[in-house]
C-alpha atoms as a PDB file:
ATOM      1  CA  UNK A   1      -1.287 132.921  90.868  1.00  0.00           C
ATOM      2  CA  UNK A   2      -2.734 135.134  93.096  1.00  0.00           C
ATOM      3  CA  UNK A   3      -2.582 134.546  97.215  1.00  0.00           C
ATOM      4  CA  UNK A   4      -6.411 135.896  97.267  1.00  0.00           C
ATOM      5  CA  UNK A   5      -7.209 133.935  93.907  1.00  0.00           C
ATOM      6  CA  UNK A   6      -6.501 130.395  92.761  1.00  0.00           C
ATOM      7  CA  UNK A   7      -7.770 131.155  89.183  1.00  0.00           C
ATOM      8  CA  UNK A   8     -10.118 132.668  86.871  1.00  0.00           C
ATOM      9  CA  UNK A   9     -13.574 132.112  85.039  1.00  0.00           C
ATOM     10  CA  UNK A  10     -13.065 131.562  81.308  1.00  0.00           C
ATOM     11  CA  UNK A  11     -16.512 132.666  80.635  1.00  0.00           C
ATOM     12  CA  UNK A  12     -17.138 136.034  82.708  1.00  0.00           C
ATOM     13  CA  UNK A  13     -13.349 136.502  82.874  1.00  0.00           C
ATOM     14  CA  UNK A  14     -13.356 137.369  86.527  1.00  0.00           C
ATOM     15  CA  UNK A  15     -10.734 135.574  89.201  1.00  0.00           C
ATOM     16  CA  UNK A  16     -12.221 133.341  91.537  1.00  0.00           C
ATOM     17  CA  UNK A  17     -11.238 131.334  94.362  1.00  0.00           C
ATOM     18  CA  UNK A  18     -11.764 127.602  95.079  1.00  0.00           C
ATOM     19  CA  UNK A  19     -14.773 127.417  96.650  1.00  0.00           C
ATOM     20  CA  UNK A  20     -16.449 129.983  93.858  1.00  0.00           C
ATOM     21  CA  UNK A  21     -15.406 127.080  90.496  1.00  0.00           C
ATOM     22  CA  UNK A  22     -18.987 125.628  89.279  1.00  0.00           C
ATOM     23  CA  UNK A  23     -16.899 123.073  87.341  1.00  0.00           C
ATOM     24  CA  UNK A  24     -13.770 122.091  85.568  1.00  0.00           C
ATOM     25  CA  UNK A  25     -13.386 121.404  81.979  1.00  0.00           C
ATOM     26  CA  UNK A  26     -10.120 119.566  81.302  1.00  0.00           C
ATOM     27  CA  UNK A  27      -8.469 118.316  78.824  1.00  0.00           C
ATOM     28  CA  UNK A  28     -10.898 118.028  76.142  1.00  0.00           C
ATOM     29  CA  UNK A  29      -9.695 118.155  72.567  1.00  0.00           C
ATOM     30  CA  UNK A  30     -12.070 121.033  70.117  1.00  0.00           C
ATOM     31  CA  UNK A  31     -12.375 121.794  66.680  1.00  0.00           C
ATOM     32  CA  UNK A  32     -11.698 125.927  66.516  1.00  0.00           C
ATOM     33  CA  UNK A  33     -14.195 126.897  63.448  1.00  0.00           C
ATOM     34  CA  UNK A  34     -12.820 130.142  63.487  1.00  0.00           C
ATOM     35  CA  UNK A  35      -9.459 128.857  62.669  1.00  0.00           C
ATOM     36  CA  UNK A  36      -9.803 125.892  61.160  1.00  0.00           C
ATOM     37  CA  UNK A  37      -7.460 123.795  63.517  1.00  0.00           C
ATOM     38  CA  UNK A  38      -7.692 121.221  66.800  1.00  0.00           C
ATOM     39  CA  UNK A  39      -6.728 123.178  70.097  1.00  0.00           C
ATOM     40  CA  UNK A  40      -6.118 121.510  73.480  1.00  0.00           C
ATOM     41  CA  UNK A  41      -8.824 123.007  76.039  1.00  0.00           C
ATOM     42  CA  UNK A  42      -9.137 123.063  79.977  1.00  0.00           C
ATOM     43  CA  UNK A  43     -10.908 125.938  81.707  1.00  0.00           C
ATOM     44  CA  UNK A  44     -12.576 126.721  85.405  1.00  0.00           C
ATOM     45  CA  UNK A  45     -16.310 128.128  84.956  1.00  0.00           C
ATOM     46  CA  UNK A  46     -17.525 130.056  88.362  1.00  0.00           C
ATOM     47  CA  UNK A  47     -20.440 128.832  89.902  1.00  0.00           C
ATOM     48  CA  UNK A  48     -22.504 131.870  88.671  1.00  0.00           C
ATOM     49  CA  UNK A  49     -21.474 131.136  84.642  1.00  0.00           C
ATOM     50  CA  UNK A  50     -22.347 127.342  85.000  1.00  0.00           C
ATOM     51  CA  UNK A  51     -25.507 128.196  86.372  1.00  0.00           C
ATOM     52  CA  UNK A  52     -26.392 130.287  83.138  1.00  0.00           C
ATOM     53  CA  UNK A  53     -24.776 127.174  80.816  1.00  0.00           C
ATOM     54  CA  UNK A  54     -27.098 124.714  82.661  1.00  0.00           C
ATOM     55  CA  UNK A  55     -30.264 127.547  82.267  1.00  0.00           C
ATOM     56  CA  UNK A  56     -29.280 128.120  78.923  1.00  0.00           C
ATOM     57  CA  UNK A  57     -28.683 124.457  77.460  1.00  0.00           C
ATOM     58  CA  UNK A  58     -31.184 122.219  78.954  1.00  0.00           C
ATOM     59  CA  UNK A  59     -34.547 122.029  77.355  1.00  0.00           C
ATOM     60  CA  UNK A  60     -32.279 121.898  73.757  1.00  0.00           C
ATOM     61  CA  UNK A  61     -33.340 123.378  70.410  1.00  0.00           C
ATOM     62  CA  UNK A  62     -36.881 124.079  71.055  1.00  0.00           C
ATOM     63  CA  UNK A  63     -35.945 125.812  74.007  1.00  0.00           C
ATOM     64  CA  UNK A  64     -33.356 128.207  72.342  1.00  0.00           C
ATOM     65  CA  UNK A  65     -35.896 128.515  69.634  1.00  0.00           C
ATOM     66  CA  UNK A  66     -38.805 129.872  72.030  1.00  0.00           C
ATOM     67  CA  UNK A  67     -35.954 132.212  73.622  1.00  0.00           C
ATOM     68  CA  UNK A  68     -35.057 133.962  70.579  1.00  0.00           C
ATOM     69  CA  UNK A  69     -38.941 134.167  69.616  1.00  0.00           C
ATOM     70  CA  UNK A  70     -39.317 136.015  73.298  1.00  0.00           C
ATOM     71  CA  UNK A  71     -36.584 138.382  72.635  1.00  0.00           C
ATOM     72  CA  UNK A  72     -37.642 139.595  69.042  1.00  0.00           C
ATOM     73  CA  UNK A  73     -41.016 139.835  70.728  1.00  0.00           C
ATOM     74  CA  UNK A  74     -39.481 142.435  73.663  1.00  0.00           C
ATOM     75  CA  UNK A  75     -37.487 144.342  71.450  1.00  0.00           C
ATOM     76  CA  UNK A  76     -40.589 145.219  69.211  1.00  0.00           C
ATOM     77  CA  UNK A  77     -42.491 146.314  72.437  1.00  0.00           C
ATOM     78  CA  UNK A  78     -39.822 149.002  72.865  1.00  0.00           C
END
C-alpha cells in the first residue's frame, strides 16, 4: 500500500484514503454471469461512488424505469 493511500475505490478506480471509504463490502459470496462461476468478493466504495449507488438504487424498478424514459427523452432533444 501506499503511505498517502490505504486503498482504492472498486467502482471509480481511484485510491482513497480512510476517511474518503463510503462503505465496505466484505466477504460476500456472487454468482459471476459473465463466467458462469461463484467468486469470493470484498471491495472499498469511496464516499462519492456510494452516494451515486444509494441515488441510483433507491426508489427500485419504477425509478430506473422513469430514468431511462428521461434519457431517451434528452437524447431526442439533441
Amino acid at each position: 500500500m501506499s503511505k498517502k493511500y490505504n486503498t482504492f475505490c472498486g467502482i471509480c478506480g481511484f485510491p482513497i484514503k480512510t476517511f474518503q471509504i463510503g462503505t465496505v463490502i466484505d466477504d460476500l459470496i456472487l454468482m459471476d454471469f459473465t463466467e458462469r462461476c461463484y467468486v469470493d468478493f470484498s471491495m472499498h466504495v469511496c464516499s462519492e461512488c456510494w452516494e451515486k449507488i444509494k441515488i441510483n438504487t433507491f426508489g427500485g424498478m419504477e425509478k430506473a424505469m422513469r430514468r431511462q424514459k428521461e434519457l431517451k427523452k434528452s437524447q431526442r432533444m439533441r
